[in-house]
N, C-alpha and C. Protein backbone atom coordinates (compact mmCIF):
# COMPACT_ATOMS: atom_id res chain seq x y z
N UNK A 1 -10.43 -38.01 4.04
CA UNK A 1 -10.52 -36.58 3.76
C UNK A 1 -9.46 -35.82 4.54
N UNK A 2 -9.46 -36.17 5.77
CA UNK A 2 -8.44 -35.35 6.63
C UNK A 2 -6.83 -35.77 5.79
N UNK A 3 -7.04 -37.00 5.82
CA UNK A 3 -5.37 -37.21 5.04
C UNK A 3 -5.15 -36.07 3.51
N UNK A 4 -6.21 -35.70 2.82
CA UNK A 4 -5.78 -35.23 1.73
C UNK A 4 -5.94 -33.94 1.83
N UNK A 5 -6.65 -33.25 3.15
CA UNK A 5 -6.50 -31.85 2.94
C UNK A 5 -5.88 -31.64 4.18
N UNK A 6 -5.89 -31.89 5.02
CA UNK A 6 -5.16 -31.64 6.66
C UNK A 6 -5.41 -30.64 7.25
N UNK A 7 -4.77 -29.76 8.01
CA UNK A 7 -4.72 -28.58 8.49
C UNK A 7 -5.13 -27.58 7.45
N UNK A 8 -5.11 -27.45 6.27
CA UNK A 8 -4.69 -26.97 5.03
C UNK A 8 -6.63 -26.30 4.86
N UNK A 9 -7.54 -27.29 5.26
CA UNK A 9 -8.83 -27.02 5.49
C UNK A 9 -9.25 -26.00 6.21
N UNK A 10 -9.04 -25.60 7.05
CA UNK A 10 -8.96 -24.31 7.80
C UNK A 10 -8.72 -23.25 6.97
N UNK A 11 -7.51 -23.43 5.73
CA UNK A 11 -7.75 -22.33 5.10
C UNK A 11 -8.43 -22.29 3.52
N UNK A 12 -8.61 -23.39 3.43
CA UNK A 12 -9.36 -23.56 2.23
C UNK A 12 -10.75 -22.98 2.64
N UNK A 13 -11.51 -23.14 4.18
CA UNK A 13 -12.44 -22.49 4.36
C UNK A 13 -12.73 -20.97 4.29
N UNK A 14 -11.57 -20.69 4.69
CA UNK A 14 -11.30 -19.02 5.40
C UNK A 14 -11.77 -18.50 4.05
N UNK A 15 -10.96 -19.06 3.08
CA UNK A 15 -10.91 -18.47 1.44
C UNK A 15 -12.34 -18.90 1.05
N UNK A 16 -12.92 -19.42 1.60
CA UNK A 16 -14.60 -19.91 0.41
C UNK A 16 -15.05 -18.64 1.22
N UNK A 17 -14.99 -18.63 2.81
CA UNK A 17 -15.73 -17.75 2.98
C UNK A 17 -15.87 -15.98 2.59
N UNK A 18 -14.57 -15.73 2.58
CA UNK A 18 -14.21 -14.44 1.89
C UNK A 18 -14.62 -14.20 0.71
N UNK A 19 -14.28 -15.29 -0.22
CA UNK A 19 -14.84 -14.88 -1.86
C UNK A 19 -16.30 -15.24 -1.93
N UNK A 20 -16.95 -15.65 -0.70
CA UNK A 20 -18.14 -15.75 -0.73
C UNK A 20 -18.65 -14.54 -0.65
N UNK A 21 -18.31 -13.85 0.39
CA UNK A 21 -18.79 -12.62 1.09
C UNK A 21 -18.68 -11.59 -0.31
N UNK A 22 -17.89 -11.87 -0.61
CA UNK A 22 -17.80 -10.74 -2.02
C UNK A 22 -18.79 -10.60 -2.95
N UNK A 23 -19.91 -12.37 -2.64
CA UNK A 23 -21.03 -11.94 -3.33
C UNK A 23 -21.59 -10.86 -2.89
N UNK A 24 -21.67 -10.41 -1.36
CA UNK A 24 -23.00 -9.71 -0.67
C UNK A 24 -22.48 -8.26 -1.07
N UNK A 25 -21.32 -7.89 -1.69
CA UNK A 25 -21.08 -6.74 -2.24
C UNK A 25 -21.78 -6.02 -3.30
N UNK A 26 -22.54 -4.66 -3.18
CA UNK A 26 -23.58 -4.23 -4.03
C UNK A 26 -22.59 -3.93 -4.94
N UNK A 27 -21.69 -3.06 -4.73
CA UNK A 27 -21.14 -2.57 -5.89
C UNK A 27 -20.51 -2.89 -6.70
N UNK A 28 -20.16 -3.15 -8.16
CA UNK A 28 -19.48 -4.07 -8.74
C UNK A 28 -17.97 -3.76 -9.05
N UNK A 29 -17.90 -2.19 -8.81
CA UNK A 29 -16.57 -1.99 -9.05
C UNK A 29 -15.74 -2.02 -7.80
N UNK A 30 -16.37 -2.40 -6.65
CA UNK A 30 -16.07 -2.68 -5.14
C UNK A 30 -15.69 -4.21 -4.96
N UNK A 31 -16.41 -4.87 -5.91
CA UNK A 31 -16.40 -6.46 -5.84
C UNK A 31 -15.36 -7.28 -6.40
N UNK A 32 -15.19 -5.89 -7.40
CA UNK A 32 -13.97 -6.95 -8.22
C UNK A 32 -12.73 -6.25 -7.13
N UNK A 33 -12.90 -5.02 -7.25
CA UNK A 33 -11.23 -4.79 -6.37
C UNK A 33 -10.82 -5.84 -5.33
N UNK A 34 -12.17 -5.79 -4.53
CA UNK A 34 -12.12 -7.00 -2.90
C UNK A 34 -11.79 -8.52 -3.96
N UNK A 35 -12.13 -8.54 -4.63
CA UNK A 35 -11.62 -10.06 -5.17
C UNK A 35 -10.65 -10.32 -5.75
N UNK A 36 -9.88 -9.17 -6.53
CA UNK A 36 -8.74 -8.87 -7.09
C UNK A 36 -7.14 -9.05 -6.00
N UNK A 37 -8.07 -8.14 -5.04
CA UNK A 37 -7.17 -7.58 -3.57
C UNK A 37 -6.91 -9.29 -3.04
N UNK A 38 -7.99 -9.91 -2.37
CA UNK A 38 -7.82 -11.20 -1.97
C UNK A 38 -7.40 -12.10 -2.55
N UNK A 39 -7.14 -12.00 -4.03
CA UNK A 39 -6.47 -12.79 -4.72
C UNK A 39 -4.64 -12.52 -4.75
N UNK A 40 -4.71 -11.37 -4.30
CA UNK A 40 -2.95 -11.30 -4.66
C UNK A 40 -2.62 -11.67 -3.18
N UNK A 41 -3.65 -10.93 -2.44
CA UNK A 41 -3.56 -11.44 -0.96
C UNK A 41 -2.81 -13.19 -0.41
N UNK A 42 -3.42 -14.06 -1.30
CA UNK A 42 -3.53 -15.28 -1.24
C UNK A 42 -2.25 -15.96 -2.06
N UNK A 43 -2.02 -15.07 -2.75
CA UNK A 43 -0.54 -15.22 -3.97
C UNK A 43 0.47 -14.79 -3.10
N UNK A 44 0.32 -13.63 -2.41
CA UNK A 44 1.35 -13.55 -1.61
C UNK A 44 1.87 -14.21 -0.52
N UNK A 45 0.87 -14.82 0.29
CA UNK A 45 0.85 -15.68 1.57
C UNK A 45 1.02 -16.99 0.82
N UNK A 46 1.11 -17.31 -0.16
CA UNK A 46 1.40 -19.02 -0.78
C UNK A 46 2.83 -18.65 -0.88
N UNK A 47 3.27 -17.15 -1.81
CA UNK A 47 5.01 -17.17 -2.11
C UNK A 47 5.64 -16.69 -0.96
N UNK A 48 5.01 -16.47 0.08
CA UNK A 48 5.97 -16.36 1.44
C UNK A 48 5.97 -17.40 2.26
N UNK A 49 5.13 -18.04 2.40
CA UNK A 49 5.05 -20.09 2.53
C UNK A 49 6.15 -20.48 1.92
N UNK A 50 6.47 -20.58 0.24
CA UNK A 50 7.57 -21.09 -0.37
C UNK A 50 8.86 -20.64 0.33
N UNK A 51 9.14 -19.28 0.09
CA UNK A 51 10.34 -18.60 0.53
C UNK A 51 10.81 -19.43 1.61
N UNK A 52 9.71 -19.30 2.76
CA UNK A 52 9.74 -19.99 4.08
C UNK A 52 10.99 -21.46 4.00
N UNK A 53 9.88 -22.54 3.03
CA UNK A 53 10.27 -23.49 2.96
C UNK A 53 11.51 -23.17 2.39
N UNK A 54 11.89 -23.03 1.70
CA UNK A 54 13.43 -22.86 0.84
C UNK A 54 14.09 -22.49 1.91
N UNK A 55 13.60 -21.24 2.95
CA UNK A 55 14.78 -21.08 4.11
C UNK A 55 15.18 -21.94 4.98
N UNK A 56 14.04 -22.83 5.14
CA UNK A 56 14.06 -24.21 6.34
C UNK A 56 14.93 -24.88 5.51
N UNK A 57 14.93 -25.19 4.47
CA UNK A 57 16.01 -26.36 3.79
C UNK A 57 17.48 -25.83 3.82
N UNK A 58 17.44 -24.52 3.72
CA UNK A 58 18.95 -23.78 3.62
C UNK A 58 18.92 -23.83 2.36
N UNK A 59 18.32 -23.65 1.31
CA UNK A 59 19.10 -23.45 -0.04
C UNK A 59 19.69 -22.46 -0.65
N UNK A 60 20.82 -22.25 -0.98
CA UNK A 60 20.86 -20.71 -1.76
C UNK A 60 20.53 -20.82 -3.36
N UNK A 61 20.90 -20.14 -3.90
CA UNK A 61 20.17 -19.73 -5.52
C UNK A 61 21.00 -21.05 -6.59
N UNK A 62 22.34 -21.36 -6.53
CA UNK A 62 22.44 -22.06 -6.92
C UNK A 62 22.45 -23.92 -6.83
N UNK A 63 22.05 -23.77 -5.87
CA UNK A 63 21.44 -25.86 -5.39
C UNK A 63 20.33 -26.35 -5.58
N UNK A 64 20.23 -27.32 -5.59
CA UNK A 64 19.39 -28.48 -6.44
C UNK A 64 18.99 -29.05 -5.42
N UNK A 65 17.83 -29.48 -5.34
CA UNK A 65 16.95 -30.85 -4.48
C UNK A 65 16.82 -31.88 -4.93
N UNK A 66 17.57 -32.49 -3.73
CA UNK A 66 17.51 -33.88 -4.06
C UNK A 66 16.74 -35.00 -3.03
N UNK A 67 17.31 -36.34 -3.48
CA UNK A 67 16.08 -36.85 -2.51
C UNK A 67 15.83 -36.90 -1.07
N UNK A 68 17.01 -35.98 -0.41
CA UNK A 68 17.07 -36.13 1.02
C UNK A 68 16.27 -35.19 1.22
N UNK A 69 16.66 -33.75 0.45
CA UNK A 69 15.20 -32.54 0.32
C UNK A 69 14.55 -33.09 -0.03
N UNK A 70 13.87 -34.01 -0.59
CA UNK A 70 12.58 -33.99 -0.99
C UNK A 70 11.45 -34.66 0.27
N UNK A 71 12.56 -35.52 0.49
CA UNK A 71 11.79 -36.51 1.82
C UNK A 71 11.95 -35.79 3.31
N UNK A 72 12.43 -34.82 3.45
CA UNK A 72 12.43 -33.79 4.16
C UNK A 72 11.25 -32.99 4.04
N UNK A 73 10.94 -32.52 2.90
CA UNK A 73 9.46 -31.46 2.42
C UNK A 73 8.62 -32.72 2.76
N UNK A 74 8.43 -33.72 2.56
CA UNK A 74 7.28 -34.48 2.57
C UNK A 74 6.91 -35.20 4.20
N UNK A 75 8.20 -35.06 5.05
CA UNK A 75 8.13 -34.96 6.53
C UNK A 75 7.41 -33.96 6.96
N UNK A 76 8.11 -32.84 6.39
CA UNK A 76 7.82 -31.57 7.24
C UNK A 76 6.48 -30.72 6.69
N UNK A 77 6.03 -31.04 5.47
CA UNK A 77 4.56 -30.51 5.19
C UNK A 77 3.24 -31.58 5.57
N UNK A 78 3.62 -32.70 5.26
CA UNK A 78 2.54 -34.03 5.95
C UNK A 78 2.78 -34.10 7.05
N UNK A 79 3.85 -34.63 7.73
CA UNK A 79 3.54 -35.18 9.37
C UNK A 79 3.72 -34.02 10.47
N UNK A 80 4.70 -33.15 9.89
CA UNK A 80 4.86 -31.81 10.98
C UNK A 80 3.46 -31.36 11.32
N UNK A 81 3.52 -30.21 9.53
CA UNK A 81 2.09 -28.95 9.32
C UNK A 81 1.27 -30.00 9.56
N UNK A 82 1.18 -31.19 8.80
CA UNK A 82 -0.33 -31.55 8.49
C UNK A 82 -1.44 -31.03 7.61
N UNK A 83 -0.45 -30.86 6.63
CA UNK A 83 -0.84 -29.56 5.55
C UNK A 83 -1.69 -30.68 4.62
N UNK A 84 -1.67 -32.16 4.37
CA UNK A 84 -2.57 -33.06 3.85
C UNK A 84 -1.75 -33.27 2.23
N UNK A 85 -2.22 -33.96 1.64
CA UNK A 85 -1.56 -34.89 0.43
C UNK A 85 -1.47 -33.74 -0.71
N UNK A 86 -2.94 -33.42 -1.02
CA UNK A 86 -2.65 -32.56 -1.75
C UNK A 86 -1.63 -31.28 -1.78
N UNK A 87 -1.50 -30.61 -0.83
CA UNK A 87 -0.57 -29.18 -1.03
C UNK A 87 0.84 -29.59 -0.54
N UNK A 88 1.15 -30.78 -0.11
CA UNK A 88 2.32 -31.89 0.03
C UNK A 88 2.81 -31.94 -1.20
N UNK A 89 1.97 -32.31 -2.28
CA UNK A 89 1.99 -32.91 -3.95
C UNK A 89 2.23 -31.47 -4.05
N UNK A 90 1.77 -30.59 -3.86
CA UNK A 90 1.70 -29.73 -4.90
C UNK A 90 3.17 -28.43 -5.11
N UNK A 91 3.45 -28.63 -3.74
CA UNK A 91 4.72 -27.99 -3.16
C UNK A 91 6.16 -29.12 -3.59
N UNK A 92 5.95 -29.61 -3.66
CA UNK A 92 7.07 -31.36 -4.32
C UNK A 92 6.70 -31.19 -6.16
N UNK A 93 5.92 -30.92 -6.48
CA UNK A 93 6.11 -30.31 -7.78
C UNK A 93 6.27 -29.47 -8.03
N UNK A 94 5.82 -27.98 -7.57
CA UNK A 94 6.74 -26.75 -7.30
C UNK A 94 8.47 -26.89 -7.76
N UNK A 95 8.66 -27.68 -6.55
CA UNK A 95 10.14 -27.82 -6.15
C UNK A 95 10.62 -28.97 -6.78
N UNK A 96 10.27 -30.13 -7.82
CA UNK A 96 11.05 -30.63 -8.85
C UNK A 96 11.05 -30.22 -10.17
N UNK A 97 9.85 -28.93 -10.65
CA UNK A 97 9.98 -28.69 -12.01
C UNK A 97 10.64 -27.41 -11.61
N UNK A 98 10.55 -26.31 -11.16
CA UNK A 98 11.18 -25.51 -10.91
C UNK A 98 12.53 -25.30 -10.28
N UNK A 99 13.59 -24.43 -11.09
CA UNK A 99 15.00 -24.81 -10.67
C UNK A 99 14.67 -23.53 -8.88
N UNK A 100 15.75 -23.11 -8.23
CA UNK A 100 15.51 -22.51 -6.91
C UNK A 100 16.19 -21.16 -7.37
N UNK A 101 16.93 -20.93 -8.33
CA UNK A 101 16.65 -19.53 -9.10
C UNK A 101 16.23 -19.17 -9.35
N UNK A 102 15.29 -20.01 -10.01
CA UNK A 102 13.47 -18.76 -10.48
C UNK A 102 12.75 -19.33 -9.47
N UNK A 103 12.81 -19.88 -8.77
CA UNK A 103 11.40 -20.05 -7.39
C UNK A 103 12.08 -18.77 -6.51
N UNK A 104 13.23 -18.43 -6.48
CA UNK A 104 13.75 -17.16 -5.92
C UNK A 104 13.05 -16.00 -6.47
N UNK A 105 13.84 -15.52 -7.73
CA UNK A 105 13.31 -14.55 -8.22
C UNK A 105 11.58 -13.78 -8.99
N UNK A 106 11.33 -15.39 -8.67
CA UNK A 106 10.13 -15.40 -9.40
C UNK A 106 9.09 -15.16 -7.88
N UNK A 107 9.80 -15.13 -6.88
CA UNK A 107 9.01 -15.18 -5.34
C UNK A 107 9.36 -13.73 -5.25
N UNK A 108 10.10 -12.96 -5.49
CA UNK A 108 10.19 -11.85 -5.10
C UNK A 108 9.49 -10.58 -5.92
N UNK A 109 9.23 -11.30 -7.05
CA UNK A 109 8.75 -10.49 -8.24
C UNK A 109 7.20 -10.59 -7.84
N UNK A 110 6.55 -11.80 -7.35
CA UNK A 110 5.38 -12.15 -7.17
C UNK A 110 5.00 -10.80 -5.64
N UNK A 111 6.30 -11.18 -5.26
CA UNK A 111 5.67 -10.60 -3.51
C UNK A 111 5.50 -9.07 -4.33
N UNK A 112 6.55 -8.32 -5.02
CA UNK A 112 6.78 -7.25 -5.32
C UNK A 112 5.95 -6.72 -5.76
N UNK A 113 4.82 -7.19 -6.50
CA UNK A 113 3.67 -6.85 -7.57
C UNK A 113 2.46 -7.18 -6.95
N UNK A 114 2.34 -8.29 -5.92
CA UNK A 114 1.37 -8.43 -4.85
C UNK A 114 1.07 -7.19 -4.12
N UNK A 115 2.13 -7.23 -3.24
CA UNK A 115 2.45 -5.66 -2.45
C UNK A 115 1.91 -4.40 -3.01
N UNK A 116 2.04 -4.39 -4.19
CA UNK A 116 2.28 -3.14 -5.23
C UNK A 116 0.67 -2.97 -5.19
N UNK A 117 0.01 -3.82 -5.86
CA UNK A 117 -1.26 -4.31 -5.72
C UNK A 117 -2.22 -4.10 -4.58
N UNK A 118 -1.45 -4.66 -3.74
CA UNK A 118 -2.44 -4.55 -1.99
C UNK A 118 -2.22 -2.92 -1.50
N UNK A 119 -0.77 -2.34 -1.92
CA UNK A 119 -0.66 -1.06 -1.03
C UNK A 119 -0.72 -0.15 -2.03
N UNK A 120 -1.00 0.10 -3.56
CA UNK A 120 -0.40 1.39 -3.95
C UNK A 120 -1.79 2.04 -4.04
N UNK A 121 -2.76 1.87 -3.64
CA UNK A 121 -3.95 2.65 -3.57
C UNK A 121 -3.59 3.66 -2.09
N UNK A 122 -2.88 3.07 -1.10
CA UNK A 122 -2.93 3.77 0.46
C UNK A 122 -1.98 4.55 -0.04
N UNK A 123 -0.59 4.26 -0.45
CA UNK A 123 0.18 5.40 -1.27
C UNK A 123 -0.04 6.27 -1.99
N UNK A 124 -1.12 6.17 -2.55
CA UNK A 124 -1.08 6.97 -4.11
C UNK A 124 -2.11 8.04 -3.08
N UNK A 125 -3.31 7.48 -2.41
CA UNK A 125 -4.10 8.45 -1.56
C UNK A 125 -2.65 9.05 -0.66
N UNK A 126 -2.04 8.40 0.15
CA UNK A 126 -1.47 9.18 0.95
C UNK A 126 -0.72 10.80 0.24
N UNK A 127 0.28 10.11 -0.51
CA UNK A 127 0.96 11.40 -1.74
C UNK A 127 -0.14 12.13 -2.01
N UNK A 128 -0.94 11.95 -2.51
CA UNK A 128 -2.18 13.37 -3.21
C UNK A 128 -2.43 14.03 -2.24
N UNK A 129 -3.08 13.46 -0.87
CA UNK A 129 -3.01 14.03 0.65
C UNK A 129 -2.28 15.18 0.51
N UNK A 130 -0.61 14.60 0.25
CA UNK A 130 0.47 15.38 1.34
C UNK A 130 0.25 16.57 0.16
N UNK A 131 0.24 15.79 -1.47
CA UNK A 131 0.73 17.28 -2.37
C UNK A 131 -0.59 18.23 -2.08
N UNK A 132 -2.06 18.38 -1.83
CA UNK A 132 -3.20 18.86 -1.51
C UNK A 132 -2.60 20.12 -0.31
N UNK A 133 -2.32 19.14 0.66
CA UNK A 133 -1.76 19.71 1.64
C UNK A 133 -0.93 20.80 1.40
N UNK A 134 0.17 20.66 0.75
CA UNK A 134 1.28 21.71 0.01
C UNK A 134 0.66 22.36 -0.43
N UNK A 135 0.03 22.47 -1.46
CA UNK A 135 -0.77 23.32 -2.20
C UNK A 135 -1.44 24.60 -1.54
N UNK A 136 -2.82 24.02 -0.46
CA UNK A 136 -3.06 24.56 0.44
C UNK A 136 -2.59 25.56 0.82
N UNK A 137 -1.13 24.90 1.25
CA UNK A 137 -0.34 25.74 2.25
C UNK A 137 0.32 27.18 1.88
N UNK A 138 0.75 27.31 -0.05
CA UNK A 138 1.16 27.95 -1.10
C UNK A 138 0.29 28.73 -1.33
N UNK A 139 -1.19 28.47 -1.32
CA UNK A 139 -2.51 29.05 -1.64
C UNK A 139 -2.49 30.32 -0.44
N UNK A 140 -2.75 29.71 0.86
CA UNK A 140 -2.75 30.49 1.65
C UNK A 140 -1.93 31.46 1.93
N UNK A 141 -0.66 30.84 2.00
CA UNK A 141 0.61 31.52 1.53
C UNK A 141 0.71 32.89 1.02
N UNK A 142 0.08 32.72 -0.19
CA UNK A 142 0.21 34.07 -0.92
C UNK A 142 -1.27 34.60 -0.74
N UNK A 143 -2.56 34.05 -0.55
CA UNK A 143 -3.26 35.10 0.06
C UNK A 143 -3.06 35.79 1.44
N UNK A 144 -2.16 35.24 1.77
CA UNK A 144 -1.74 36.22 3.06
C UNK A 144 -0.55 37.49 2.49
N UNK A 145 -0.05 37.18 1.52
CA UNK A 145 0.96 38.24 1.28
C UNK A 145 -0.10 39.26 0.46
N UNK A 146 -1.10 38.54 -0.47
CA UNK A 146 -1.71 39.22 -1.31
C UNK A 146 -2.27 40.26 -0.06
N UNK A 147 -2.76 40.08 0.94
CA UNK A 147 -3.65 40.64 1.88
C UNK A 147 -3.09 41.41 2.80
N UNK A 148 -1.75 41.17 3.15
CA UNK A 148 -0.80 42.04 3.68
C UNK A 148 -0.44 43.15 2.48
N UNK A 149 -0.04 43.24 1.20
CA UNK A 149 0.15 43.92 0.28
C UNK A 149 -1.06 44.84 0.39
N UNK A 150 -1.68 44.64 0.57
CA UNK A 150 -3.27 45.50 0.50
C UNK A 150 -3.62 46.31 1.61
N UNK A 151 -3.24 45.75 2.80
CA UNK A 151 -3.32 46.18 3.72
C UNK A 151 -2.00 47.56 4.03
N UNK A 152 -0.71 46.99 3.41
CA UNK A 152 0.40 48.32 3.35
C UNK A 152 -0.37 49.35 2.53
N UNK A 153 -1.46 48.88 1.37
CA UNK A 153 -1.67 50.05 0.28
C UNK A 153 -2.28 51.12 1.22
N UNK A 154 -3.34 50.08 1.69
CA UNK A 154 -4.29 50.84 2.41
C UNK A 154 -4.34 51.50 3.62
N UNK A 155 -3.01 51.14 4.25
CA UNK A 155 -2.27 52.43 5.15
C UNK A 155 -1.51 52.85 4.49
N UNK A 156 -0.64 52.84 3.74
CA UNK A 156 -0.37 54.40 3.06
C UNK A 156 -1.55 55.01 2.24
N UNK A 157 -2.29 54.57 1.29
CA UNK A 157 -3.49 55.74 1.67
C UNK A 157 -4.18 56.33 2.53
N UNK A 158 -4.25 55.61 3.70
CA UNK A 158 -4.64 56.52 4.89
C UNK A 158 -3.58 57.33 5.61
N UNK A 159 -2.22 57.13 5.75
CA UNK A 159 -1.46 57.64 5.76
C UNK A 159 -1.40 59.44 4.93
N UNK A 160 -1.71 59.08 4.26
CA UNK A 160 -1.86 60.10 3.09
C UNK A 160 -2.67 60.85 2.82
N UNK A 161 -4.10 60.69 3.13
CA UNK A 161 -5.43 61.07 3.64
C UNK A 161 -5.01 62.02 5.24
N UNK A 162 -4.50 61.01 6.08
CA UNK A 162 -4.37 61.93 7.12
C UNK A 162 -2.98 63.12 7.24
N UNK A 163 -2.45 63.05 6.04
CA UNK A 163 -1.04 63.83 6.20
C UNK A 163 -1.95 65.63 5.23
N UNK A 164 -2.97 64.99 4.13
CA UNK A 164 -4.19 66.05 3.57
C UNK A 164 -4.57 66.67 4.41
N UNK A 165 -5.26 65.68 5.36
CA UNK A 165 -6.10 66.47 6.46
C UNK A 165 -5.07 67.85 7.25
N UNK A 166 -4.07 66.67 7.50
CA UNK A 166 -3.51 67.99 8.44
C UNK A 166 -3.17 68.94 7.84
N UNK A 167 -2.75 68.71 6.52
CA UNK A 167 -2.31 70.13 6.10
C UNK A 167 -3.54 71.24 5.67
N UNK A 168 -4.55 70.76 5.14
CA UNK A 168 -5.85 71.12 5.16
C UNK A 168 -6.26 72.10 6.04
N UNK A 169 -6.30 71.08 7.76
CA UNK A 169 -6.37 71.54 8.58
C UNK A 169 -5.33 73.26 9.16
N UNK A 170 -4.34 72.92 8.90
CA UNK A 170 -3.35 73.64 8.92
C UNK A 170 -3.26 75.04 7.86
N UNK A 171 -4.00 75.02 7.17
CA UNK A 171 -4.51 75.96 6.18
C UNK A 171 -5.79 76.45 6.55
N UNK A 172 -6.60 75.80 7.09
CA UNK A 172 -7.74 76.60 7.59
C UNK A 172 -7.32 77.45 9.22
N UNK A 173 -6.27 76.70 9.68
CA UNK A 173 -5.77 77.76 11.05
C UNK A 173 -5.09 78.71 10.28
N UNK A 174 -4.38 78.35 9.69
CA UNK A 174 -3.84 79.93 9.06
C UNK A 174 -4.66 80.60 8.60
N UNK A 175 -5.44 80.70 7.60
CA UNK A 175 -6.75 81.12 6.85
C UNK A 175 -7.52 82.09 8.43
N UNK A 176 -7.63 81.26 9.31
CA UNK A 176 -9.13 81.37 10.17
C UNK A 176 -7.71 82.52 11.71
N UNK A 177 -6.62 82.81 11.24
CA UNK A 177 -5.61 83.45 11.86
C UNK A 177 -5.43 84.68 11.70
């Protein structure tokens, strides 16, 4: 058993236990996101593993693996990681059916849409935040001018009231003269 899963068990557990836990989730539209989320989660941490490996070998976009790479990956994922037979096999087929141009582009597209996936809910809340915020700020904005405008009316009508009075006043001293 240890030979066919290796180190690799540790995370095969981590993952039962997480998508386990997703049973104890009441809500269902909570359950699928958390399972959705941990799934790209897990897509992403496998295509940044790959990337990894491709950087340890040195390959650029146009080279080919051959059998010195290959017996290299099968050193360095079995006897190094201890990553066990299976994800040994499974990374060695990866990397003989797939050319390293699309394990490139096809790793970046994966991370890109993973990412997109894991973060554009904190984005999309953050932006509404900031535009709320603006808004706010425009709102208040002009009820303060609206309220200053009101406030000039309403001293020049008192202004104007008291300029009556005096003359008022000023007519009853003459009058009462």
């Amino acid at each position: 058993m240890e030979n066919y899963l290796g180190k690799s068990i540790y995370g095969i557990i981590v993952i039962f236990v997480l998508f386990l836990s997703a049973k104890f989730v009441k809500n269902e539209k909570t359950k699928k996101l958390f399972i959705i989320r941990l799934s790209f989660f897990l897509l992403l941490c496998t295509t940044i593993f790959l990337l990894y490996l491709i950087y340890i070998f040195k390959l650029d976009i146009n080279s080919q693996m051959n059998n010195e790479n290959f017996k290299t990956l099968v050193d360095l994922l079995f006897y190094r990681y201890n990553l066990g037979l299976i994800v040994t096999y499974l990374f060695y087929l990866i990397f003989k059916y797939c050319s390293i141009k699309s394990l490139y582009y096809g790793s970046f597209i994966v991370i890109f849409i993973s990412f997109s996936v894991l973060c554009l809910r904190e984005i999309i809340m953050y932006i509404r935040k900031k535009i709320a915020i603006y808004k706010e700020k425009k709102r208040l904005q002009k009820e303060k001018e609206l309220l200053l405008g009101e406030e000039m009316a309403i001293q020049k009508i008192l202004e104007e009231n008291e300029q009556i009075e005096k003359k008022e006043e000023e007519k009853l001293d003459d009058t009462s003269l």
